[in-house]
C-alpha atoms as a PDB file:
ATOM      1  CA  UNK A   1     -36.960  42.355  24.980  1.00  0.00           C
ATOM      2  CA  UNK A   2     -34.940  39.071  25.555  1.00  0.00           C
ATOM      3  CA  UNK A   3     -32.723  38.845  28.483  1.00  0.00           C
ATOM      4  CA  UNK A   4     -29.994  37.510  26.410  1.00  0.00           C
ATOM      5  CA  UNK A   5     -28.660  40.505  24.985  1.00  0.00           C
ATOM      6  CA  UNK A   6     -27.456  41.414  28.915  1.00  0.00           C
ATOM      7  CA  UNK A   7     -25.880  38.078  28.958  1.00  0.00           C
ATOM      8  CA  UNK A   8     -21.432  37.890  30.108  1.00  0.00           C
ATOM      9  CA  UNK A   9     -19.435  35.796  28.539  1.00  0.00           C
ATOM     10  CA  UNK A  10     -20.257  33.012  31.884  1.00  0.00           C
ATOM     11  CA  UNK A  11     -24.432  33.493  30.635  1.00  0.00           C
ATOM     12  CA  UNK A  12     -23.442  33.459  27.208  1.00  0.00           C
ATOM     13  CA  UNK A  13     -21.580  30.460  27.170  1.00  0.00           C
ATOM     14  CA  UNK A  14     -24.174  28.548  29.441  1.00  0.00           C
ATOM     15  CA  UNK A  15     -26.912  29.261  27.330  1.00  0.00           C
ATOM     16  CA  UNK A  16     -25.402  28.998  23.943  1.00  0.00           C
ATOM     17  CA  UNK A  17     -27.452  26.057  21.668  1.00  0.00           C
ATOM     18  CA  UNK A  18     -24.592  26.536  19.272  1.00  0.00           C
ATOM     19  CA  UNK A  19     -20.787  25.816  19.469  1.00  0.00           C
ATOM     20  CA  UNK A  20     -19.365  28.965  20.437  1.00  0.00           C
ATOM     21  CA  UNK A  21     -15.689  29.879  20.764  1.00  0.00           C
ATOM     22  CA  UNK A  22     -14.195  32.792  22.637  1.00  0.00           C
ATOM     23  CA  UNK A  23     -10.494  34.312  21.866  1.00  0.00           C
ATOM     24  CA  UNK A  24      -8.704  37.106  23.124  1.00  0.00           C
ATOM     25  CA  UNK A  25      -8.726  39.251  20.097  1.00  0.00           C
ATOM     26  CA  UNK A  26      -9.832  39.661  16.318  1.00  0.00           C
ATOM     27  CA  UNK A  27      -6.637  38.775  14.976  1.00  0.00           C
ATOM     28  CA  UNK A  28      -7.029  35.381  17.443  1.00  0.00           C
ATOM     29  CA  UNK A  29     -10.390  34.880  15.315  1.00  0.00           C
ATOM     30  CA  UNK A  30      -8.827  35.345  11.861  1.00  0.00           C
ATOM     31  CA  UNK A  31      -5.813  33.327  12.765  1.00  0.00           C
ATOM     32  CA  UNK A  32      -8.163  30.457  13.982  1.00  0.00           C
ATOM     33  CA  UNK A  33      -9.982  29.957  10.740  1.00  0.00           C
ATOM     34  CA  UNK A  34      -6.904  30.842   8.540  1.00  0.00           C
ATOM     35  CA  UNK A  35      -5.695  27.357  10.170  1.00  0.00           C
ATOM     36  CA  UNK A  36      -8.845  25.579  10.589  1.00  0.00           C
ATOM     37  CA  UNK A  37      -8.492  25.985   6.495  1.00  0.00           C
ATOM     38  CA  UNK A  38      -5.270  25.194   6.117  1.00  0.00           C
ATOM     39  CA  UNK A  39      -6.092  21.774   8.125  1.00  0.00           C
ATOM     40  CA  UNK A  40      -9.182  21.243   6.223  1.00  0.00           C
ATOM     41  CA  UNK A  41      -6.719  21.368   3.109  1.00  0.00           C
ATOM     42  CA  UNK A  42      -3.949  19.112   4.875  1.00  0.00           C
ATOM     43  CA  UNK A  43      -6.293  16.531   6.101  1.00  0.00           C
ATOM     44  CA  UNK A  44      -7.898  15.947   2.754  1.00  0.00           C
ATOM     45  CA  UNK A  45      -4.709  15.968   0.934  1.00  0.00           C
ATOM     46  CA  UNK A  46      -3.353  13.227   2.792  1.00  0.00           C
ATOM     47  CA  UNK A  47      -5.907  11.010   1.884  1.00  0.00           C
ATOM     48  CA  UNK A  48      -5.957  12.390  -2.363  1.00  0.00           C
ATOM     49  CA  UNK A  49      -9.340  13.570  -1.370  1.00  0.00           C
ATOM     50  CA  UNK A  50     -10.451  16.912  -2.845  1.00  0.00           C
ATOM     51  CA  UNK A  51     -11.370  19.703  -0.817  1.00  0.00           C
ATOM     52  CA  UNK A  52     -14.997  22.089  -0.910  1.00  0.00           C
ATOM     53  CA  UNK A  53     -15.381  25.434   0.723  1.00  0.00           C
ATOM     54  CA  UNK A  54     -17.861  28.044   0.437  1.00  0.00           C
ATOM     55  CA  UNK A  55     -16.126  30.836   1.368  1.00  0.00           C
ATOM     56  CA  UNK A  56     -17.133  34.443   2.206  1.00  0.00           C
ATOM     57  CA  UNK A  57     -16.003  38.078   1.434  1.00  0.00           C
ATOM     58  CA  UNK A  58     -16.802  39.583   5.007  1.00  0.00           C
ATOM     59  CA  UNK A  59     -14.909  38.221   6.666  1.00  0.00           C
ATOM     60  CA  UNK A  60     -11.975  38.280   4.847  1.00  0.00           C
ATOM     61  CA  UNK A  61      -9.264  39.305   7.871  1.00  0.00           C
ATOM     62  CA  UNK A  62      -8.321  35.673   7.504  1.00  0.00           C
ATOM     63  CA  UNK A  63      -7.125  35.816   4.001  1.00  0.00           C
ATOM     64  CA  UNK A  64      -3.959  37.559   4.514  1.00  0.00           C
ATOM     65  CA  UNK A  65      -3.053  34.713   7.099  1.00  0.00           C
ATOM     66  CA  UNK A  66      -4.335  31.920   4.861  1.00  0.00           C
ATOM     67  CA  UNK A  67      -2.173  33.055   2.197  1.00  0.00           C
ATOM     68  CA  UNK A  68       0.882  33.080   4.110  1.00  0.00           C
ATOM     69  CA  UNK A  69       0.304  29.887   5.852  1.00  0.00           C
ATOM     70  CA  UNK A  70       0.141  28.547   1.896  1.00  0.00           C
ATOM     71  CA  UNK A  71       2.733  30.013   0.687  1.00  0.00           C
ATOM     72  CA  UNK A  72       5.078  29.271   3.613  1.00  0.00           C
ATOM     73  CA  UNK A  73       4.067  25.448   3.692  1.00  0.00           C
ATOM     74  CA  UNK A  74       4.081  24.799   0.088  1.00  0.00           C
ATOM     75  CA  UNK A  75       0.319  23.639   0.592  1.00  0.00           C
ATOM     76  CA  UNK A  76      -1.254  22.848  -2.872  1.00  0.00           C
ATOM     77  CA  UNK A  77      -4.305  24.256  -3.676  1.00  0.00           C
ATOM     78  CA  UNK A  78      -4.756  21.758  -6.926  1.00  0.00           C
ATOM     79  CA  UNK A  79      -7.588  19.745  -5.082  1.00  0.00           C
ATOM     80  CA  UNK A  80      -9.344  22.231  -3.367  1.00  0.00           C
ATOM     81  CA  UNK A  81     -12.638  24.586  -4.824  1.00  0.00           C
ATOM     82  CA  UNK A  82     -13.807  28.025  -3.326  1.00  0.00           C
ATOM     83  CA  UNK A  83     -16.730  29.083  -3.838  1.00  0.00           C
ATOM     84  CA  UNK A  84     -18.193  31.853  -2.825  1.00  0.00           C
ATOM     85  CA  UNK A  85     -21.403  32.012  -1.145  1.00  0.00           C
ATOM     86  CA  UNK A  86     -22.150  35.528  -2.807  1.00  0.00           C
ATOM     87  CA  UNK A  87     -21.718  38.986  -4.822  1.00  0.00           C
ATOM     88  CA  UNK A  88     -23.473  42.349  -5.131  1.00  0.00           C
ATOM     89  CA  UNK A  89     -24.976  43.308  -8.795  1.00  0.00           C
ATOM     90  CA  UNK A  90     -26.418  46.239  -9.831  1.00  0.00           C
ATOM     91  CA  UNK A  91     -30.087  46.707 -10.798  1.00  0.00           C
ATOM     92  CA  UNK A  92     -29.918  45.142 -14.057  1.00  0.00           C
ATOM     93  CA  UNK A  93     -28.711  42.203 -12.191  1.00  0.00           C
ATOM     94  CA  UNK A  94     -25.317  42.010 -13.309  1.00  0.00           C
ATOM     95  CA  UNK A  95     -22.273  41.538 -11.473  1.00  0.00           C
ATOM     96  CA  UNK A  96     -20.908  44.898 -10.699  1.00  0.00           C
ATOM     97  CA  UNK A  97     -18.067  45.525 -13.065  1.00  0.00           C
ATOM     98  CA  UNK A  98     -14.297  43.908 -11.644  1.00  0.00           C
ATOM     99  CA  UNK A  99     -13.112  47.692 -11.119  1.00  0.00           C
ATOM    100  CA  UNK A 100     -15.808  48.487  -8.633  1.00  0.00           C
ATOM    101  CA  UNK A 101     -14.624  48.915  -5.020  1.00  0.00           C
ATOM    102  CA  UNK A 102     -17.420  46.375  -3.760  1.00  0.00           C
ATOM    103  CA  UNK A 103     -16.736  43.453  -6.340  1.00  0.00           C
ATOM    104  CA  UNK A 104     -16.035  40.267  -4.478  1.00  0.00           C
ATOM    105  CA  UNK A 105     -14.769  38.863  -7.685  1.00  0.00           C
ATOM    106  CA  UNK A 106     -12.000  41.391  -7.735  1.00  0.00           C
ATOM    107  CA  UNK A 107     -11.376  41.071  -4.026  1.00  0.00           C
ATOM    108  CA  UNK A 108     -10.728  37.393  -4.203  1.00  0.00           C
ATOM    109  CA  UNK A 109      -8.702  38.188  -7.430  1.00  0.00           C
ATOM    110  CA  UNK A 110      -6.189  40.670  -5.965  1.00  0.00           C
ATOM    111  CA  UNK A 111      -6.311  39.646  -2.000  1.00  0.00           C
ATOM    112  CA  UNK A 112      -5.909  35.549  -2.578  1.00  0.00           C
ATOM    113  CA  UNK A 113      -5.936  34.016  -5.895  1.00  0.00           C
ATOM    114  CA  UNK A 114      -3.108  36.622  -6.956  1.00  0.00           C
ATOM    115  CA  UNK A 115      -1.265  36.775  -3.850  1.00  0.00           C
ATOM    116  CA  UNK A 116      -0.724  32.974  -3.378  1.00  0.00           C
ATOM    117  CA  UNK A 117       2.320  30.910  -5.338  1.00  0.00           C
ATOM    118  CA  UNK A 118       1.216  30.280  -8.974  1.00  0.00           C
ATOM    119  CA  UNK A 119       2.423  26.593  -8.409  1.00  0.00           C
ATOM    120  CA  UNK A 120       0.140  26.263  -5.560  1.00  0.00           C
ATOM    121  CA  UNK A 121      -2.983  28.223  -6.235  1.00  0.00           C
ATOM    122  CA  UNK A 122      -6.294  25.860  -7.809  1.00  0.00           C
ATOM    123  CA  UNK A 123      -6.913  27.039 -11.197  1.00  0.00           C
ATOM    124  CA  UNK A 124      -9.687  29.041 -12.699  1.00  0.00           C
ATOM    125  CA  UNK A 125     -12.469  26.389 -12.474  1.00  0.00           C
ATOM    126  CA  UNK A 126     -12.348  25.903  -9.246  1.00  0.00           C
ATOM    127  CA  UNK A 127     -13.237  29.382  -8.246  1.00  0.00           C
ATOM    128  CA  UNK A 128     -16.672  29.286  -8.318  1.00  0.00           C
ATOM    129  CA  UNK A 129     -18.870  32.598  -7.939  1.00  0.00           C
ATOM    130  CA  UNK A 130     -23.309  32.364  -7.961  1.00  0.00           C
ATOM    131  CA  UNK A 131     -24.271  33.552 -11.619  1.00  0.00           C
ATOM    132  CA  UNK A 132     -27.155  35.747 -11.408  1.00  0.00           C
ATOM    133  CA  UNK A 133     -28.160  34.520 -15.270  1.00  0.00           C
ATOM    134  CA  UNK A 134     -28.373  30.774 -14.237  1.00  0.00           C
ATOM    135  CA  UNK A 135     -28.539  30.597 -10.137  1.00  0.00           C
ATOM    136  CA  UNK A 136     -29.101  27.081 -10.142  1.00  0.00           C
ATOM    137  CA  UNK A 137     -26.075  26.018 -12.029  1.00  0.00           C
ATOM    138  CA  UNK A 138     -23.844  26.614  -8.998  1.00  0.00           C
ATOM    139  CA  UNK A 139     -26.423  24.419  -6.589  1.00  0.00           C
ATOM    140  CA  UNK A 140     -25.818  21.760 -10.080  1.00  0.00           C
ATOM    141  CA  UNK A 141     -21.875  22.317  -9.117  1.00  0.00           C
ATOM    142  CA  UNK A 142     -21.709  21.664  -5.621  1.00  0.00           C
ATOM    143  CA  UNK A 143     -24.450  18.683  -6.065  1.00  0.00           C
ATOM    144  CA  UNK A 144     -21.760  17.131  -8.913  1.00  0.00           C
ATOM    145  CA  UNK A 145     -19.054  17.821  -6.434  1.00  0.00           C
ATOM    146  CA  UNK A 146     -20.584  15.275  -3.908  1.00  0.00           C
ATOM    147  CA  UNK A 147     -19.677  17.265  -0.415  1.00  0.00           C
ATOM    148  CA  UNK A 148     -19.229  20.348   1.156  1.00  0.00           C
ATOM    149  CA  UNK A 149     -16.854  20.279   3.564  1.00  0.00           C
ATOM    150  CA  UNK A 150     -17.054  24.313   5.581  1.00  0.00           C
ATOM    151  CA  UNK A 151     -19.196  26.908   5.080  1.00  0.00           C
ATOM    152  CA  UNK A 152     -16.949  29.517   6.288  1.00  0.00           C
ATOM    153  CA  UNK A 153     -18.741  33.074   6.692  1.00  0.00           C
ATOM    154  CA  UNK A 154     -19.544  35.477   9.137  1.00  0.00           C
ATOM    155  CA  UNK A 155     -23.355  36.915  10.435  1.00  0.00           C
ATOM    156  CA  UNK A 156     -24.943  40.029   8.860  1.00  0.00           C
ATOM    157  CA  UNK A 157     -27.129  42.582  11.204  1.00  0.00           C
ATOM    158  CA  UNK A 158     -30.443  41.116  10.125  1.00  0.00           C
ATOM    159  CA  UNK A 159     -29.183  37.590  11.241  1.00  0.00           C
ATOM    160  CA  UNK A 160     -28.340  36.300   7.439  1.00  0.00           C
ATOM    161  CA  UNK A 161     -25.500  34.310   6.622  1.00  0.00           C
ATOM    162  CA  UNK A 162     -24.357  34.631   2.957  1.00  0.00           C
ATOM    163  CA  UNK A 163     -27.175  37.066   1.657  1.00  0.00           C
ATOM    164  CA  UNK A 164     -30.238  35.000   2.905  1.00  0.00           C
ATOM    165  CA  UNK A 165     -32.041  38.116   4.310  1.00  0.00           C
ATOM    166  CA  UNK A 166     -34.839  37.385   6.752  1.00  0.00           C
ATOM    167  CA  UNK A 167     -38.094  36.233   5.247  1.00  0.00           C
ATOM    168  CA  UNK A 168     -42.114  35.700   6.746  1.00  0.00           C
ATOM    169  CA  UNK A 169     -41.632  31.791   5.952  1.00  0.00           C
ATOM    170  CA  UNK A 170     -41.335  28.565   8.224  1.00  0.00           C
ATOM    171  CA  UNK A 171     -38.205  27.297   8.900  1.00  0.00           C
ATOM    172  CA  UNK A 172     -38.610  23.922   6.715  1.00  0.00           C
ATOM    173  CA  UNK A 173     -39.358  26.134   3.811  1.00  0.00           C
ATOM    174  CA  UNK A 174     -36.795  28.637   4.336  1.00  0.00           C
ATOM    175  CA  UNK A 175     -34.121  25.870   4.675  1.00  0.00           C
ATOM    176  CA  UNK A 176     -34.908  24.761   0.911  1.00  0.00           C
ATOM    177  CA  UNK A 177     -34.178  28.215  -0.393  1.00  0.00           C
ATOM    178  CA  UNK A 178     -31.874  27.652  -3.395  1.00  0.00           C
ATOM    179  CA  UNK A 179     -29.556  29.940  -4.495  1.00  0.00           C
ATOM    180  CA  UNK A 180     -31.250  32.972  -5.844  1.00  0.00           C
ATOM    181  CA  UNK A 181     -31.416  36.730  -6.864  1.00  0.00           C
ATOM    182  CA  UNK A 182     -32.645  38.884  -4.609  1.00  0.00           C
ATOM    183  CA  UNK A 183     -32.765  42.436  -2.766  1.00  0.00           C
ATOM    184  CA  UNK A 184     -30.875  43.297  -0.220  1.00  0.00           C
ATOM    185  CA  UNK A 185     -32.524  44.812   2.834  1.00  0.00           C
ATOM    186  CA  UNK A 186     -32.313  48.348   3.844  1.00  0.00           C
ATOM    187  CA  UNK A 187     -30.697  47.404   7.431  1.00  0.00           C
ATOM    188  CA  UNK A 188     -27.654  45.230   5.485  1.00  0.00           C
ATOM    189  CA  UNK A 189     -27.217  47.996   3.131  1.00  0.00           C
ATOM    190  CA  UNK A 190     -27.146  50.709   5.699  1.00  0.00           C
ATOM    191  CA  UNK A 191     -24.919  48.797   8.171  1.00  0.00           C
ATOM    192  CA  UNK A 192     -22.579  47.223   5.346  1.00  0.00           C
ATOM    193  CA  UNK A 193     -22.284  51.174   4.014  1.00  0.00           C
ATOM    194  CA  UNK A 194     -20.778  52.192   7.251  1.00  0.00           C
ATOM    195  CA  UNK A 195     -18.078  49.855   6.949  1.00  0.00           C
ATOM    196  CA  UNK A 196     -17.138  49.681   3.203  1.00  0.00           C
ATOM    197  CA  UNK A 197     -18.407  53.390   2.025  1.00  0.00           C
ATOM    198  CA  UNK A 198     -18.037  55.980   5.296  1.00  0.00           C
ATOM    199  CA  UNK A 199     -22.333  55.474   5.317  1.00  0.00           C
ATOM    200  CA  UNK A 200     -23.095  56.267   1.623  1.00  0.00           C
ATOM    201  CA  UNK A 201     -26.033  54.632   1.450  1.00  0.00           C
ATOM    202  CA  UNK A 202     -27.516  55.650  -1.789  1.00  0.00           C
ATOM    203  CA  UNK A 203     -24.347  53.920  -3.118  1.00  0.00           C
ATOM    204  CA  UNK A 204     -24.581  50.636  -1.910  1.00  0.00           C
ATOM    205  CA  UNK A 205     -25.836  48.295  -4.473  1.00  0.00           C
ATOM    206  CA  UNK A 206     -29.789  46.764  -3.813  1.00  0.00           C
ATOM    207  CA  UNK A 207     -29.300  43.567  -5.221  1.00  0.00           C
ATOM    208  CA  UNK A 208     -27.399  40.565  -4.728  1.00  0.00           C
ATOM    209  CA  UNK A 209     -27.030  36.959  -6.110  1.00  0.00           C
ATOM    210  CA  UNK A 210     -26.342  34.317  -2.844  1.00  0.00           C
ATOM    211  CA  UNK A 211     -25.746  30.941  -2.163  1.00  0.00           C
ATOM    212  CA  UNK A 212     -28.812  29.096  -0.466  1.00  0.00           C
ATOM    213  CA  UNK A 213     -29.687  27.930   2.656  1.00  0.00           C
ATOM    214  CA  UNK A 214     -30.707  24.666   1.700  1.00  0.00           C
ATOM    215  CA  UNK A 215     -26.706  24.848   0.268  1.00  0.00           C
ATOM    216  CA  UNK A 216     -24.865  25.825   4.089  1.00  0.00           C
ATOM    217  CA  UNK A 217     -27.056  23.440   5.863  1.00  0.00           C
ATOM    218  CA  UNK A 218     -25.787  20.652   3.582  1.00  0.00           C
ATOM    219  CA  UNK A 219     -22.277  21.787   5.112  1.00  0.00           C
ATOM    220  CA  UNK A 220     -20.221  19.129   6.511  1.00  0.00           C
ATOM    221  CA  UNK A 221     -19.772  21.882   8.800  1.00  0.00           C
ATOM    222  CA  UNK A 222     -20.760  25.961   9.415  1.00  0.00           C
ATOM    223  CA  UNK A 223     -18.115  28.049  10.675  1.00  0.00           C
ATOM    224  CA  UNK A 224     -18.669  31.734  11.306  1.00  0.00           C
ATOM    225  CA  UNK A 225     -16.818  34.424  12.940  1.00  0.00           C
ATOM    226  CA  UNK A 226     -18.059  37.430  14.202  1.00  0.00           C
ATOM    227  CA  UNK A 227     -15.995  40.772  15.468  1.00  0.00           C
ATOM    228  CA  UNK A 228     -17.823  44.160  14.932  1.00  0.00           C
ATOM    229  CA  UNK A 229     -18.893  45.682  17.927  1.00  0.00           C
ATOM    230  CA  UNK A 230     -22.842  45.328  16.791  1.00  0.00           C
ATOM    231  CA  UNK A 231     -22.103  41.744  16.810  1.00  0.00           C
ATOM    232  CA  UNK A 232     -22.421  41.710  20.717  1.00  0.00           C
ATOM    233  CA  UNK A 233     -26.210  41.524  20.055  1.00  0.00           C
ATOM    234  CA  UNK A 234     -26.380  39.756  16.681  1.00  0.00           C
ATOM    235  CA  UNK A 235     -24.117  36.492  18.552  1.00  0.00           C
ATOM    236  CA  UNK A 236     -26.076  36.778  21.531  1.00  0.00           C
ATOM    237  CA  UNK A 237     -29.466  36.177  19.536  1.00  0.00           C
ATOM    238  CA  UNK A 238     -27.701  33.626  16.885  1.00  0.00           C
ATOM    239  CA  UNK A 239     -27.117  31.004  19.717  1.00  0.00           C
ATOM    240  CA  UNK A 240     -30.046  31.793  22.251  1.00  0.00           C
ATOM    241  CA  UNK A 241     -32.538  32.981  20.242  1.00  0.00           C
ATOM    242  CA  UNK A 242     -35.677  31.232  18.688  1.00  0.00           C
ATOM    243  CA  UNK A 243     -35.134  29.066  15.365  1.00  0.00           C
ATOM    244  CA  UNK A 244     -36.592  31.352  12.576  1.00  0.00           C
ATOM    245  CA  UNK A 245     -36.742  32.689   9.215  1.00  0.00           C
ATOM    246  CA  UNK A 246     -36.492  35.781  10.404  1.00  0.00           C
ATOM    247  CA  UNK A 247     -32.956  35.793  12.067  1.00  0.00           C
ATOM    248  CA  UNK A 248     -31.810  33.158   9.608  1.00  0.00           C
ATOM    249  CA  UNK A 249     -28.619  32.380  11.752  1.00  0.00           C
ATOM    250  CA  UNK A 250     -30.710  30.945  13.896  1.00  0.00           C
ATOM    251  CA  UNK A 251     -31.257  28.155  11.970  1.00  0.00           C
ATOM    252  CA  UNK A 252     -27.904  26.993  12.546  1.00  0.00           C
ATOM    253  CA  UNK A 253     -28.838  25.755  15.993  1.00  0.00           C
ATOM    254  CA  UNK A 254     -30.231  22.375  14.379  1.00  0.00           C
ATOM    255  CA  UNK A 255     -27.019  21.988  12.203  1.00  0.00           C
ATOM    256  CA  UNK A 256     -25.364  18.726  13.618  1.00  0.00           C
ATOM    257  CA  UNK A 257     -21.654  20.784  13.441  1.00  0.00           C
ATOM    258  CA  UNK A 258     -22.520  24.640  13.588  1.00  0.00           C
ATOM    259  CA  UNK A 259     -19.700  26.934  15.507  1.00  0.00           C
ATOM    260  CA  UNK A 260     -19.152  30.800  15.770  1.00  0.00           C
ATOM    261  CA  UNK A 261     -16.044  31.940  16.826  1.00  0.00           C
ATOM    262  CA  UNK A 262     -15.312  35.413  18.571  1.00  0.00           C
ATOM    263  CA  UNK A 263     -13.151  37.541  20.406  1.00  0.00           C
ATOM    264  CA  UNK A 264     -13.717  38.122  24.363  1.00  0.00           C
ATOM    265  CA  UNK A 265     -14.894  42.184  23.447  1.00  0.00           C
ATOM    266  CA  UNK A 266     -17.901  40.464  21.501  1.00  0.00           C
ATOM    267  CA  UNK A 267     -19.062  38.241  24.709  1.00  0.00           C
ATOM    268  CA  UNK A 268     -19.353  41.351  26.713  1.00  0.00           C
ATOM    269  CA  UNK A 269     -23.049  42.306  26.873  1.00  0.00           C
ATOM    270  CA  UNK A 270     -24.756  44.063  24.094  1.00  0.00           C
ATOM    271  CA  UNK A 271     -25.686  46.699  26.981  1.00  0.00           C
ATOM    272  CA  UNK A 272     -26.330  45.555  30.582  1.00  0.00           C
ATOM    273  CA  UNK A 273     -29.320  46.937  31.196  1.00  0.00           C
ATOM    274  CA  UNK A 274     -32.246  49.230  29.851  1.00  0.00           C
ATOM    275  CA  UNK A 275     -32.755  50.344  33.423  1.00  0.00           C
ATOM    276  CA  UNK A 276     -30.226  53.080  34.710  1.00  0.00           C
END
């Protein structure tokens, strides 16, 4: 067992091969990338240039800020695609249906695209989702859209970000993987329905359509937040852990501008010791 999960935040931060940013609380993590968007936006806008993020649902505690930093500024959204690095389906592959509780199109709907100022919001086509009948056509999108600028998102149990579960592959050919189809692993479905359905497993949908890898390594930059209790270990193993395909996180420790953000509870030790 790796010493790293007994790390403090002092060990953590010493040994970290990633960029790793510790707050005082979860709401200090959500406000952080709420304006680390909101300057992406500003920045780009100043110069007419159009802004690219692939954006996640999970987290989404920075939406609610986002949207009121928008709304209060009078930013405009006009120039600016989200797309979102995945959705569940259900087994014939399909999205799940926009009154489903676990839809991600109906969460972006009702939480952002609805809530911000129809005068400021980016219209329609510039909400991009994966589409499990023709995966590649988003990869086809972003390629014609010449630049990613974040890769927002946040770290499942099994190390993926988006839905790129662990697989038995190298690392070079893991970091092609395209978007795809796929099924979801029993330990995200088990951990994801403690959080979103009170542990109904059975209910929790097996498959999923994500964004690649090969798409958030061609990031301008990665920027994940992290602040579930089980994300002690899951951090701790995403920054000082080996580079592999099967604790795909890891994989962000060769990105050139790769950071996690979380709150000082997360940088206390998974446990301290095994030994009592």
């Amino acid at each position: 067992m790796s010493d790293y999960f007994t790390y403090g935040a002092a060990e953590l931060a010493q040994h970290a091969r990633m960029q790793l940013t510790i707050l005082d609380t979860a709401r200090d993590v959500f406000q952080a990338m709420a304006l680390d968007m909101v300057a992406t936006i500003e920045d780009n806008n100043a110069r007419n240039e159009k802004t690219v993020f692939i954006v996640p649902v999970g987290p989404v505690g920075h939406y609610p800020l986002f949207v009121e930093m928008v709304n209060k500024k009078r930013l405009s959204l006009k120039n600016v695609w989200f797309v979102n690095m995945d959705e569940y389906l259900d087994e014939q592959d399909n999205y799940l249906p926009l009154n489903h509780r676990l839809s991600f199109r109906s969460f972006m709907n009702e939480h952002v695209y609805e809530a911000l100022d129809p005068d400021l919001v980016m219209p329609p086509s510039q909400r991009l989702f994966p589409d499990p009948a023709d995966p590649a056509a988003l990869d086809r999108q972003l390629e014609a859209l010449g630049k990613i600028d974040v890769c927002y998102g946040g770290v499942g149990i099994t190390g993926h970000v988006a839905f790129n579960e662990p697989e038995d592959v190298s690392v070079q050919e893991f970091s092609r993987r395209p978007t795809r189809v796929l099924t979801i692993s029993a330990e995200t479905r088990t951990i994801n329905s403690v959080g979103d359905l009170n542990g109904a497993i059975d209910a929790m949908p097996k498959r999923c359509v994500t964004i690649g890898m090969q798409q958030i390594l061609s990031a301008k930059r990665v920027y994940l937040a992290c602040f579930r209790d089980w994300h002690r270990a899951v951090v701790r193993q995403a920054v000082c852990g080996t580079v592999t395909a099967a604790f795909p996180v890891t994989l962000l420790q060769n990105h050139p501008d790769a950071s996690i953000t979380i709150p000082k509870s997360i940088a206390e030790p998974a446990y301290p010791s095994l030994l009592r």
